[in-house]
Each structure stands twice: as structure tokens, then as C-alpha cells.
PDB file of N, CA and C in Angstrom:
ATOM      1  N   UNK A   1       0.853  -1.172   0.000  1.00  0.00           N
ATOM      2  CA  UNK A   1       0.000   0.000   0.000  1.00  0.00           C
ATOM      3  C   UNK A   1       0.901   1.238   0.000  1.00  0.00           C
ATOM      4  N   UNK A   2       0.643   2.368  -0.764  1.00  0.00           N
ATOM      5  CA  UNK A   2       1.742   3.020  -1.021  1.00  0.00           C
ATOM      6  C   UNK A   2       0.779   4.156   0.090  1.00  0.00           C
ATOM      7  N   UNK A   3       2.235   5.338   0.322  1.00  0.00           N
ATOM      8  CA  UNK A   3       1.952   6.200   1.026  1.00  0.00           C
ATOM      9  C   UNK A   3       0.839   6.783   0.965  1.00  0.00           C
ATOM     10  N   UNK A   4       0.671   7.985   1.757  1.00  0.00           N
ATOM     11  CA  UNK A   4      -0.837   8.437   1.930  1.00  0.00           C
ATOM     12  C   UNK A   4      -0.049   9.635   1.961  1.00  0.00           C
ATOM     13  N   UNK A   5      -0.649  10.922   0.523  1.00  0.00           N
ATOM     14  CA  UNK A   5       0.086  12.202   0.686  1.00  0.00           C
ATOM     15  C   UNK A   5      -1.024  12.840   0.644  1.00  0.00           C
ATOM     16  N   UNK A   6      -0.444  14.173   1.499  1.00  0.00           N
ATOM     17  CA  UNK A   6      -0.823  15.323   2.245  1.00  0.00           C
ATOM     18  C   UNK A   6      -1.733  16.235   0.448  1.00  0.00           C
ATOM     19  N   UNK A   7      -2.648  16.951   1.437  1.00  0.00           N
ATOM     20  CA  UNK A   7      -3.051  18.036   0.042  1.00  0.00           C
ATOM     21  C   UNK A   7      -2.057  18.662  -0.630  1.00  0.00           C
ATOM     22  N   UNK A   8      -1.350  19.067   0.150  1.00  0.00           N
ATOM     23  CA  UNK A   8      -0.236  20.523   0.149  1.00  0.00           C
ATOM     24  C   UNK A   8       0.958  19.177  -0.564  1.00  0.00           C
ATOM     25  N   UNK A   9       1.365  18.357  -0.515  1.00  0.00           N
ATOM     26  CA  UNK A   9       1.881  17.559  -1.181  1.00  0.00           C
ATOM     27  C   UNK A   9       1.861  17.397  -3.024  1.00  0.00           C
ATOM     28  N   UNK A  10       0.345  16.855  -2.646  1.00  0.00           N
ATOM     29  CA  UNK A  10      -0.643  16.602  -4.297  1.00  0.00           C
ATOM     30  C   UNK A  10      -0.218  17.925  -5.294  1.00  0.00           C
ATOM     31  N   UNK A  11      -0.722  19.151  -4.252  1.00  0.00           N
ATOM     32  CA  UNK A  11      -0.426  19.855  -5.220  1.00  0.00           C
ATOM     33  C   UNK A  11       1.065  20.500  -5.180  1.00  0.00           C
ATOM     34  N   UNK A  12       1.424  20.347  -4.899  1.00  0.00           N
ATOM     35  CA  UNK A  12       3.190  20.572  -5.355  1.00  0.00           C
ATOM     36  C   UNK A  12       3.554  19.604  -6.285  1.00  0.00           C
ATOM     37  N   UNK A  13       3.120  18.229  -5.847  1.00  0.00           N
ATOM     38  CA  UNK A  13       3.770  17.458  -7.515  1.00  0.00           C
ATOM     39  C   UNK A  13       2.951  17.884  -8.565  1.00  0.00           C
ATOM     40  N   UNK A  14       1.465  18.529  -8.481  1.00  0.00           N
ATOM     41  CA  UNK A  14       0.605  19.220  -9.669  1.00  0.00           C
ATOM     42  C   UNK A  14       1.615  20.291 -10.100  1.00  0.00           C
ATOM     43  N   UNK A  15       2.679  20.840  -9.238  1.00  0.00           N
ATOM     44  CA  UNK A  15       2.908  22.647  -9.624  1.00  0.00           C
ATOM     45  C   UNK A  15       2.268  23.330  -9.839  1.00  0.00           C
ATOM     46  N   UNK A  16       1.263  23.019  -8.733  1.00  0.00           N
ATOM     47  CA  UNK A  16       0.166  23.968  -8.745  1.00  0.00           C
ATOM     48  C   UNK A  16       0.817  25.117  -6.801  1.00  0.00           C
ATOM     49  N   UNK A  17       1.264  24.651  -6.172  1.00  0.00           N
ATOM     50  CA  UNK A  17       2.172  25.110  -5.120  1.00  0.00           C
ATOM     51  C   UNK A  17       3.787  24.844  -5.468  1.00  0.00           C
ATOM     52  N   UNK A  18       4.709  26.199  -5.229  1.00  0.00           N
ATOM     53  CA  UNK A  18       6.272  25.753  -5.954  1.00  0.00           C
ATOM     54  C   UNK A  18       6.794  25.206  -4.963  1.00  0.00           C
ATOM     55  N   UNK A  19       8.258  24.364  -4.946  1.00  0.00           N
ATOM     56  CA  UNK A  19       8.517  23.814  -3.926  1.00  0.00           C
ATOM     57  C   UNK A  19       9.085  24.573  -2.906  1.00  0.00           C
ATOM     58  N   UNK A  20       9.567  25.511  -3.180  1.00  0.00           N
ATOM     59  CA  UNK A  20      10.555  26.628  -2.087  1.00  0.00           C
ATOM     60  C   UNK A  20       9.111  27.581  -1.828  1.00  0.00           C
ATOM     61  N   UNK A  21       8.651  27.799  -0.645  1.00  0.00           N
ATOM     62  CA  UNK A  21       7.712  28.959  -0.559  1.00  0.00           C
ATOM     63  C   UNK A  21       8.059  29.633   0.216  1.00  0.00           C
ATOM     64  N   UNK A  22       8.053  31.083   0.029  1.00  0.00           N
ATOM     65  CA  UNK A  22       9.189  31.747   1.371  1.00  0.00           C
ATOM     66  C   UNK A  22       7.688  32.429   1.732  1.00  0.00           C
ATOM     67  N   UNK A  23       7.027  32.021   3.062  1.00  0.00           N
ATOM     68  CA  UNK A  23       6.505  32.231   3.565  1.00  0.00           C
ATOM     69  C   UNK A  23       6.492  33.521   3.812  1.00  0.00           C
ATOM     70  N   UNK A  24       7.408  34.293   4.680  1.00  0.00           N
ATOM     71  CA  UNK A  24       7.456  35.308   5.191  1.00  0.00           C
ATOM     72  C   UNK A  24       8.030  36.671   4.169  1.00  0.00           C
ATOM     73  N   UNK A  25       8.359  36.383   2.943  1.00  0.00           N
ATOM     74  CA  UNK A  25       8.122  37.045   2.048  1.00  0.00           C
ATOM     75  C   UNK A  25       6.412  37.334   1.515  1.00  0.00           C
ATOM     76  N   UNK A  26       5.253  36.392   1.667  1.00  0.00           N
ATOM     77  CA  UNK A  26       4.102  35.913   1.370  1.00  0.00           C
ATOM     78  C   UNK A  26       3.119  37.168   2.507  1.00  0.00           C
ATOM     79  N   UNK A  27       3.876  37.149   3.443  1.00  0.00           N
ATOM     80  CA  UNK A  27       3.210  37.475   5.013  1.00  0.00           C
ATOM     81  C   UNK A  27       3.881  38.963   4.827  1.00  0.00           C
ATOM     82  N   UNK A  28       5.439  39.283   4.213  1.00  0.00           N
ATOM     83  CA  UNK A  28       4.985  40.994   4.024  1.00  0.00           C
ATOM     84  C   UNK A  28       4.574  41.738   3.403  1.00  0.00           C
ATOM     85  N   UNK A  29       4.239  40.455   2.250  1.00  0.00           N
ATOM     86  CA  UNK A  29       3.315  41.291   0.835  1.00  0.00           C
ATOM     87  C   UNK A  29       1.884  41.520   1.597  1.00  0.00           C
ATOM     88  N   UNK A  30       1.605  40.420   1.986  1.00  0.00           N
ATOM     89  CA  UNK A  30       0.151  40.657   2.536  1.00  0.00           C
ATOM     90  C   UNK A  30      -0.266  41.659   3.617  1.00  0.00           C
ATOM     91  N   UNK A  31       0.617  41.896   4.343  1.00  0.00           N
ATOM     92  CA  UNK A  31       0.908  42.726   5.433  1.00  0.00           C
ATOM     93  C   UNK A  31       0.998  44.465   4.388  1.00  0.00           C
ATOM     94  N   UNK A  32       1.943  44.864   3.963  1.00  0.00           N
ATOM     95  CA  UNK A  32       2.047  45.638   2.854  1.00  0.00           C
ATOM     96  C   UNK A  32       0.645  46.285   2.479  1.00  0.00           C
ATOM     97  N   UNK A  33      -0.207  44.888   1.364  1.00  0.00           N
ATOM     98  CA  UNK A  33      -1.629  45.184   0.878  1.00  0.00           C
ATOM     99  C   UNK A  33      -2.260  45.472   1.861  1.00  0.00           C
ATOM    100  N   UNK A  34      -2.654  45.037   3.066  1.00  0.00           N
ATOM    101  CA  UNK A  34      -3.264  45.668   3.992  1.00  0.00           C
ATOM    102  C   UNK A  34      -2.904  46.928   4.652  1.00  0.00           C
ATOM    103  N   UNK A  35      -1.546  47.090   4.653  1.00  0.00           N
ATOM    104  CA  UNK A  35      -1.388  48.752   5.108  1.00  0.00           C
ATOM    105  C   UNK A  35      -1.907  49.563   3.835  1.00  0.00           C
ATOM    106  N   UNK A  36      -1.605  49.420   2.656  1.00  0.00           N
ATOM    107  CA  UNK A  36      -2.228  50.238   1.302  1.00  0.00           C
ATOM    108  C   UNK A  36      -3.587  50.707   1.472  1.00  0.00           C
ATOM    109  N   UNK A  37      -4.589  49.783   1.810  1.00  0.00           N
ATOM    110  CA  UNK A  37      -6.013  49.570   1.936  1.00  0.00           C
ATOM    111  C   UNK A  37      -6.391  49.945   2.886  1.00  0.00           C
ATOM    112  N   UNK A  38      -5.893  50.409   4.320  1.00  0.00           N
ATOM    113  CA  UNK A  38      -6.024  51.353   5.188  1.00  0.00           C
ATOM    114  C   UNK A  38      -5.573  52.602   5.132  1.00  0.00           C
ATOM    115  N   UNK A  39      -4.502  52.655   4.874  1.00  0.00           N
ATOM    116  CA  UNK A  39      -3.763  54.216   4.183  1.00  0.00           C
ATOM    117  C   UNK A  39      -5.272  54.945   3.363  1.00  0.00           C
ATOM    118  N   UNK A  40      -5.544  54.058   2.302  1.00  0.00           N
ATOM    119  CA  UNK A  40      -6.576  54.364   1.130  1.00  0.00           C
ATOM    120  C   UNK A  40      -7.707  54.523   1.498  1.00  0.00           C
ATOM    121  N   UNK A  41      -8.339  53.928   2.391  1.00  0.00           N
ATOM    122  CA  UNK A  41      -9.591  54.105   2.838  1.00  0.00           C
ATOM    123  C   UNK A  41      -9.306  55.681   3.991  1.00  0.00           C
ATOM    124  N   UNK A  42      -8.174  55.576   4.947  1.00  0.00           N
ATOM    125  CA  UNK A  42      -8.038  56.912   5.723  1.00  0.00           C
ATOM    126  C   UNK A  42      -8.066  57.852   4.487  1.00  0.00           C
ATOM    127  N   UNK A  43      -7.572  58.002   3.674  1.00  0.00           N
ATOM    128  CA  UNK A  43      -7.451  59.643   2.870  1.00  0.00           C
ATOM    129  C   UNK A  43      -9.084  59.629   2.484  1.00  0.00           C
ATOM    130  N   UNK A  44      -9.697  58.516   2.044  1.00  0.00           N
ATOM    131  CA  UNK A  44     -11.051  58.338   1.683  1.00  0.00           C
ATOM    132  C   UNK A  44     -11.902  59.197   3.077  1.00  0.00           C
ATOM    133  N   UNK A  45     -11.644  58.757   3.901  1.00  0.00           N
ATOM    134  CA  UNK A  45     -12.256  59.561   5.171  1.00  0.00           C
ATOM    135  C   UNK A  45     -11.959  60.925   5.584  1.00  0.00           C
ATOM    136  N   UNK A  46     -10.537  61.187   5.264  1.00  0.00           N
ATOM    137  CA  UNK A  46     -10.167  62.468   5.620  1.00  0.00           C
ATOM    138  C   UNK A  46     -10.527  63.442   4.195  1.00  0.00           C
ATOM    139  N   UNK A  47     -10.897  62.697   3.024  1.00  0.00           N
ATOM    140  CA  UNK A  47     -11.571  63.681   1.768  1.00  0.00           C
ATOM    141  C   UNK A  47     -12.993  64.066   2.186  1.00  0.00           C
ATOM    142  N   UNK A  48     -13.530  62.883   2.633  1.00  0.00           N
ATOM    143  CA  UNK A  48     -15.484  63.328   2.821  1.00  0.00           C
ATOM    144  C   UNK A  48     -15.021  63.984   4.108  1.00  0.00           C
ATOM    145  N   UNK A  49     -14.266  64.007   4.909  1.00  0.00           N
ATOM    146  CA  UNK A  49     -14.180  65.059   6.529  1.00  0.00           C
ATOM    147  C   UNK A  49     -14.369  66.697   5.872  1.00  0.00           C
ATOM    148  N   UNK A  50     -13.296  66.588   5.383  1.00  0.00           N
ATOM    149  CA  UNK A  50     -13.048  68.027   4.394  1.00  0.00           C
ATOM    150  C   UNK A  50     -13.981  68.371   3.205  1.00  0.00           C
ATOM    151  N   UNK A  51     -14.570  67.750   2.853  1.00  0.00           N
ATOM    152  CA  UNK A  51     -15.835  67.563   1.747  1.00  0.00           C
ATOM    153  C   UNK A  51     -16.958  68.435   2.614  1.00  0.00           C
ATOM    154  N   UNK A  52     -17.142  67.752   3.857  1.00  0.00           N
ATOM    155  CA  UNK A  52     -18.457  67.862   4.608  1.00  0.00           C
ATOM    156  C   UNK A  52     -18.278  69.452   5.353  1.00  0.00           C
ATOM    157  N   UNK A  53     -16.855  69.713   6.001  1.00  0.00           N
ATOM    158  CA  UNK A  53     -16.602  70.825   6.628  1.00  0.00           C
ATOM    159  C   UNK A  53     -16.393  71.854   5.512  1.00  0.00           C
ATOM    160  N   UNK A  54     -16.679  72.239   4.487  1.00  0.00           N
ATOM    161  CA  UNK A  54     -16.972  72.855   3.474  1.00  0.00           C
ATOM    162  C   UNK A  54     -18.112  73.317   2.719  1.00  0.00           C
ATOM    163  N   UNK A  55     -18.554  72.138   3.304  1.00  0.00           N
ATOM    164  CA  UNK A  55     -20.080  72.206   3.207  1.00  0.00           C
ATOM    165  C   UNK A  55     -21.006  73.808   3.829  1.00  0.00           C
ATOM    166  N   UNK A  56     -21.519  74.848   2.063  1.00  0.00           N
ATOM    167  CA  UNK A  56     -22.380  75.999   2.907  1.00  0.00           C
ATOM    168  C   UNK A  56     -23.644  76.256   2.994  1.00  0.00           C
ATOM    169  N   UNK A  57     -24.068  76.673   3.390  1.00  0.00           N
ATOM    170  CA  UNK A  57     -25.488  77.289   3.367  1.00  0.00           C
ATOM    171  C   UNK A  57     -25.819  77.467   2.169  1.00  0.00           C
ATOM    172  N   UNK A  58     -26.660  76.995   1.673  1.00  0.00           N
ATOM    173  CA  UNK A  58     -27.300  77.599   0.701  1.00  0.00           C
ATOM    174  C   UNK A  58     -28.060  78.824  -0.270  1.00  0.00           C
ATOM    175  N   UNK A  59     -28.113  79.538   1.419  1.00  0.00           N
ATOM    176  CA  UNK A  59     -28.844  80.486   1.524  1.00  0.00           C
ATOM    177  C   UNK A  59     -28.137  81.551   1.861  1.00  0.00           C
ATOM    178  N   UNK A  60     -27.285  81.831   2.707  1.00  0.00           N
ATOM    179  CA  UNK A  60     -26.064  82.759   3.226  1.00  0.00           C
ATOM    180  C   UNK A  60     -24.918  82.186   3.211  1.00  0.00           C
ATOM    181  N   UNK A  61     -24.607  81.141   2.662  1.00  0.00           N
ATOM    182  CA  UNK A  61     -23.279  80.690   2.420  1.00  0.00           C
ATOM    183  C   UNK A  61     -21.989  80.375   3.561  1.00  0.00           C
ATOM    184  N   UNK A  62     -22.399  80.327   4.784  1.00  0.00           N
ATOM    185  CA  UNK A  62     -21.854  80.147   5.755  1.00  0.00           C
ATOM    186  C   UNK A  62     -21.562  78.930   6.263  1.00  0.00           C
ATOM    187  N   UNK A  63     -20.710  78.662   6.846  1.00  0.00           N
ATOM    188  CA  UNK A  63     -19.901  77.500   7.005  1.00  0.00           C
ATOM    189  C   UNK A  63     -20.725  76.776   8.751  1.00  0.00           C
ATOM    190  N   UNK A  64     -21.052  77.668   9.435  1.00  0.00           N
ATOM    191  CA  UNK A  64     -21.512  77.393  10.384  1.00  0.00           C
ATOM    192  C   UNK A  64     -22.825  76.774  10.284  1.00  0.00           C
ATOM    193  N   UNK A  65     -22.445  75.474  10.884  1.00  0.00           N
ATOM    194  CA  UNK A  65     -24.199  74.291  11.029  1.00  0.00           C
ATOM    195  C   UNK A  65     -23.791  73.265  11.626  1.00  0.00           C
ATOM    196  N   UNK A  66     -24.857  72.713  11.790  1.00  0.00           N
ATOM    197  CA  UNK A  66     -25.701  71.162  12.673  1.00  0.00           C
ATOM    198  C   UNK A  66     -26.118  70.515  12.367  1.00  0.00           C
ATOM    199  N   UNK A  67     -25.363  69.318  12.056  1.00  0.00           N
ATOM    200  CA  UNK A  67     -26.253  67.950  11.760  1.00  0.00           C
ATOM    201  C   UNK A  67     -27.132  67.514  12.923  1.00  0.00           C
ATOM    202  N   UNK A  68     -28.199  67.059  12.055  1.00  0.00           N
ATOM    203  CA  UNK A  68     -29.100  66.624  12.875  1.00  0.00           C
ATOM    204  C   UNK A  68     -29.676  65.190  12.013  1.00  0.00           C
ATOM    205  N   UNK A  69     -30.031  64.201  13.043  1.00  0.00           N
ATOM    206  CA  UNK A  69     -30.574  63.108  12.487  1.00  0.00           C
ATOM    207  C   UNK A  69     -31.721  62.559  13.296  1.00  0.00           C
ATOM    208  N   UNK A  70     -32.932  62.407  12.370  1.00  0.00           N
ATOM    209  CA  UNK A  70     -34.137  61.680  13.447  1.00  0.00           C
ATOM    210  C   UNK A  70     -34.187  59.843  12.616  1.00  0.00           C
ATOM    211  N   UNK A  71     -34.092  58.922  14.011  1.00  0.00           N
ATOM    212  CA  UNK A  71     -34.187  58.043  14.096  1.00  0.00           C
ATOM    213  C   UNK A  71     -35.370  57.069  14.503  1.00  0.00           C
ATOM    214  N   UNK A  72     -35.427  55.843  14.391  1.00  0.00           N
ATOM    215  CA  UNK A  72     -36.533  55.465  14.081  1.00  0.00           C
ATOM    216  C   UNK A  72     -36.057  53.446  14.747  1.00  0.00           C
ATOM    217  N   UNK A  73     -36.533  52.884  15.802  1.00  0.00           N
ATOM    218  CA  UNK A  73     -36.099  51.633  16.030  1.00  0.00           C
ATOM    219  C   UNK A  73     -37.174  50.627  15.900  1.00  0.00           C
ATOM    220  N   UNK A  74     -37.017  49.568  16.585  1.00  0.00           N
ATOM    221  CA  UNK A  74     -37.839  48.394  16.471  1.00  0.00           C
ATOM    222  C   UNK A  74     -38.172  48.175  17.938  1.00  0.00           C
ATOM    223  N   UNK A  75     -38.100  48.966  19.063  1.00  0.00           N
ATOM    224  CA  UNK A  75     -38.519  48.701  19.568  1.00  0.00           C
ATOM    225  C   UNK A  75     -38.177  47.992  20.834  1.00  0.00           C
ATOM    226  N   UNK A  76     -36.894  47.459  20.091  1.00  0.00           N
ATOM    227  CA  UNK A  76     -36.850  46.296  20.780  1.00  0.00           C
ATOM    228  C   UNK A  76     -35.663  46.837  22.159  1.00  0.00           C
ATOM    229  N   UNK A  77     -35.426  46.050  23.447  1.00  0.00           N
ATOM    230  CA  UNK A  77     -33.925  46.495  24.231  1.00  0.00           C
ATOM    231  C   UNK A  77     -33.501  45.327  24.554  1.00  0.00           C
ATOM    232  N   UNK A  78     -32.301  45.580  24.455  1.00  0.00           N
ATOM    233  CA  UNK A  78     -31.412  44.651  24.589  1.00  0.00           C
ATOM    234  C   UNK A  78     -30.821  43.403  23.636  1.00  0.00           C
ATOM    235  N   UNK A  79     -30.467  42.764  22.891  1.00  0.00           N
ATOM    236  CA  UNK A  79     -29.987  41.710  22.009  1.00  0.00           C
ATOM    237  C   UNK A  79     -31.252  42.078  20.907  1.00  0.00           C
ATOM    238  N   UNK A  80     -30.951  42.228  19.754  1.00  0.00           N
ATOM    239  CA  UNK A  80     -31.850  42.038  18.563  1.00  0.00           C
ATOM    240  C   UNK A  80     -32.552  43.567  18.010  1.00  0.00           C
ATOM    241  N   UNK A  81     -32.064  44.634  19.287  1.00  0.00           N
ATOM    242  CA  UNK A  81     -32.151  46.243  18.805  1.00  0.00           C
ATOM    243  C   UNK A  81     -31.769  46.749  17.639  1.00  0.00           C
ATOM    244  N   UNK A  82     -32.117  47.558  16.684  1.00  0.00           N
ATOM    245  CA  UNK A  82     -31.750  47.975  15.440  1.00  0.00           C
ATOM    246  C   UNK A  82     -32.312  49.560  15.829  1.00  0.00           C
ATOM    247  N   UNK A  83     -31.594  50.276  15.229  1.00  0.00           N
ATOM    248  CA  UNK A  83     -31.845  51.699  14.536  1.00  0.00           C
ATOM    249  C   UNK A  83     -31.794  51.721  13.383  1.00  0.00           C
ATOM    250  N   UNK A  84     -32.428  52.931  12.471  1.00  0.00           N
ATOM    251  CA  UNK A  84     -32.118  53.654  11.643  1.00  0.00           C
ATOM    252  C   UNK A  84     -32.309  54.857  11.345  1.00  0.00           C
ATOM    253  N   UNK A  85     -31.553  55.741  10.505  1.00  0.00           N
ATOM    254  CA  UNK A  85     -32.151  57.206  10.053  1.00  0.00           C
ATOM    255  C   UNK A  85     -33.340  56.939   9.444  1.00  0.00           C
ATOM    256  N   UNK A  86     -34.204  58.069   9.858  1.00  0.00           N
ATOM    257  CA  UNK A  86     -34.914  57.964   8.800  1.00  0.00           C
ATOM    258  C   UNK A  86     -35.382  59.754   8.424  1.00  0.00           C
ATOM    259  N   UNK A  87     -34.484  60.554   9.175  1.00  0.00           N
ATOM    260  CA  UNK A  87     -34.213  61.902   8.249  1.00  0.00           C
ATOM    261  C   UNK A  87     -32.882  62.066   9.111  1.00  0.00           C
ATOM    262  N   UNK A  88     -32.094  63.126   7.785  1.00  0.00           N
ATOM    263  CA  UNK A  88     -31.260  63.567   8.243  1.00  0.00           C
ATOM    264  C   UNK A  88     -30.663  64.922   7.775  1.00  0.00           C
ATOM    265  N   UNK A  89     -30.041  65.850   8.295  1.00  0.00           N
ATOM    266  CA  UNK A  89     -30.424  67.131   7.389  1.00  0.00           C
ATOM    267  C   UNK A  89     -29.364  68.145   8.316  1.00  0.00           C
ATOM    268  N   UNK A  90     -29.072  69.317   7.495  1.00  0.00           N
ATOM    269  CA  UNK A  90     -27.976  70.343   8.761  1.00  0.00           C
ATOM    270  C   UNK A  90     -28.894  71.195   8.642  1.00  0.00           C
ATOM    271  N   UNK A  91     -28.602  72.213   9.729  1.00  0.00           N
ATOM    272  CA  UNK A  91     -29.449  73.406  10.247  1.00  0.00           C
ATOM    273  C   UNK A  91     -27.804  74.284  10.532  1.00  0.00           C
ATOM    274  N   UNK A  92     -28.617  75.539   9.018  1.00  0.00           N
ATOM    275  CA  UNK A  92     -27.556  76.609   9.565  1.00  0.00           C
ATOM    276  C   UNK A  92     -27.805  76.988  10.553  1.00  0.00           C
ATOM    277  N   UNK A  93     -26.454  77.632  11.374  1.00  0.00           N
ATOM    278  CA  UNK A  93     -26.319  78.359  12.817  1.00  0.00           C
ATOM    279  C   UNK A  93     -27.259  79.531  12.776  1.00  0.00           C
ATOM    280  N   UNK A  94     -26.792  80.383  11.129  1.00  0.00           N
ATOM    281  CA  UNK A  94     -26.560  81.913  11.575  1.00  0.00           C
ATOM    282  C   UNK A  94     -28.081  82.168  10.939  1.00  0.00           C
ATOM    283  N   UNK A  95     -28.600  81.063   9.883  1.00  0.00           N
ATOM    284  CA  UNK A  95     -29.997  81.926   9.084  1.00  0.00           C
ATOM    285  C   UNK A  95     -30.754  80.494   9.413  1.00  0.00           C
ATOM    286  N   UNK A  96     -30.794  79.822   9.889  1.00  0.00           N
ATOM    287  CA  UNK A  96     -31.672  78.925  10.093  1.00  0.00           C
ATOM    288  C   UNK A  96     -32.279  77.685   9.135  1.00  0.00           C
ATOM    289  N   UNK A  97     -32.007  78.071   7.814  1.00  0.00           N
ATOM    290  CA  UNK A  97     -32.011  77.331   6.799  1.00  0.00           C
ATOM    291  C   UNK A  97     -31.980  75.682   7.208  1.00  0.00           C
ATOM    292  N   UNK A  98     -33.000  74.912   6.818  1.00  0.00           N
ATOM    293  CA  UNK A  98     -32.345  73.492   6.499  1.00  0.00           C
ATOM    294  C   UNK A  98     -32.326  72.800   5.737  1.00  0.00           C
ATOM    295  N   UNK A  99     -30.752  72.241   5.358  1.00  0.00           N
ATOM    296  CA  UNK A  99     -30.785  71.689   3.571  1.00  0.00           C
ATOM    297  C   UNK A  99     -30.171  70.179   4.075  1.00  0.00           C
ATOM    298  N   UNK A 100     -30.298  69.584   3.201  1.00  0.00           N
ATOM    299  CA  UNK A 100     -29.435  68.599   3.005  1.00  0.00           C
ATOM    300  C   UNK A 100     -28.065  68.492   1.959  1.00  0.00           C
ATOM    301  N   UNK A 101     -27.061  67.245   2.432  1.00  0.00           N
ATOM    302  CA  UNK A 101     -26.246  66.642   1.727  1.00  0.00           C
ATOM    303  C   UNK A 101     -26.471  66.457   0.285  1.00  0.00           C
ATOM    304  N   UNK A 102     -26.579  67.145  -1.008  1.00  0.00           N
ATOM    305  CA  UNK A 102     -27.062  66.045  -1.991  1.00  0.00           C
ATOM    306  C   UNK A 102     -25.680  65.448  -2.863  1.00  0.00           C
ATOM    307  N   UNK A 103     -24.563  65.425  -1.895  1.00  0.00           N
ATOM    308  CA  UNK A 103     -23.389  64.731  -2.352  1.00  0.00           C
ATOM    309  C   UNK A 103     -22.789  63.898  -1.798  1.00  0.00           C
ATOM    310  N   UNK A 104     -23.297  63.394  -0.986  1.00  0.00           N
ATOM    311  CA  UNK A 104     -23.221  62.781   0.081  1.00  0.00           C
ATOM    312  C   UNK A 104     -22.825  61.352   0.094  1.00  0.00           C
ATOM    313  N   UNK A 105     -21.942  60.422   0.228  1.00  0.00           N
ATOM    314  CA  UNK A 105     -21.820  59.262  -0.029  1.00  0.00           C
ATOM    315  C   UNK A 105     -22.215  58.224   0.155  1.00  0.00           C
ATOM    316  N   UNK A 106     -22.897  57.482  -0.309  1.00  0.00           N
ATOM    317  CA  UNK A 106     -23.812  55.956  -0.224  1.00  0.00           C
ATOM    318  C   UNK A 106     -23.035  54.948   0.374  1.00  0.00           C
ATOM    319  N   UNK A 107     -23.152  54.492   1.750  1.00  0.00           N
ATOM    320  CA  UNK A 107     -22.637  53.766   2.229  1.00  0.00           C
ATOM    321  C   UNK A 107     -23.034  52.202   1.970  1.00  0.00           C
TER     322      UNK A 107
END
């Protein structure tokens, strides 16, 4: 009865896995792609930060306002609670105006 080989075996005699695998070359690429993809997503956050704090009035053009959001649940407390928006909108400081986001990003 001939041996009994491993997956990781099978496929190395496939060359479908090479025989030298430098692991930890493997582990700083991957390490690497994951710092990229956090880097990328932070500037992504710090663009809509600066997007949003730019954000003016419509009406007097002023930088000064308040988000405000009215919410809406199920009811429920404790394990199985949900929220959601179900308006959301800024209120200038200085003229009272209230507009919304209409650039706003779809999460």
C-alpha cells in the first residue's frame, strides 16, 4: 500500500504550489496590501471630513451648522435592537435654513 500524501503535497507534484515557498516574504506582501487599503480608505475619510466641513449654506453661504438626524427603532432592548435614520439634514447656525447633503456618499 503506497503512502498516503498530504493536500499541500498533491499539489506541489501538480505545480500547482512551488517547492521553495518563502513564507514570510508571502506574510509581508500581505501585510504591505493591507497597510495600502487602510492608508486608502483613511485619505477616503479624511476627503469626505473636508468635503463635509466645506459644506455651505445655501442660503447665506456660511460654514456654520448642525447635523441633525431623526431616528426610528424596532422597539426592541437589549440583544436584537436595530436603529435607523430615517431623516437627516444640517441646520444653519446663523440663518436657520435646512438643507441637506445632496453629495453625500452611499454607504
Amino acid at each position: 500500500m503506497g503512502k498516503i500524501k498530504s493536500a499541500e503535497e498533491q499539489l506541489r507534484e501538480r505545480g500547482i504550489i512551488p517547492k521553495n515557498v518563502d513564507w514570510g516574504e508571502i506574510q509581508r506582501s500581505m501585510k504591505e496590501a493591507e497597510k495600502r487599503k487602510r492608508d486608502e480608505e483613511q485619505k477616503a475619510r479624511e476627503k469626505e471630513e473636508r468635503r463635509i466641513a466645506d459644506l455651505k449654506c445655501p442660503s447665506c453661504k456660511s460654514k456654520n451648522k448642525e447635523y441633525f438626524e431623526r431616528r426610528d427603532s424596532n422597539g426592541i432592548i437589549g440583544p436584537g435592537y436595530r436603529s435607523w435614520i430615517v431623516d437627516a439634514y444640517y441646520t444653519c447656525q446663523d440663518c436657520g435654513t435646512m438643507f441637506k447633503d445632496l453629495q453625500k456618499n452611499k454607504e
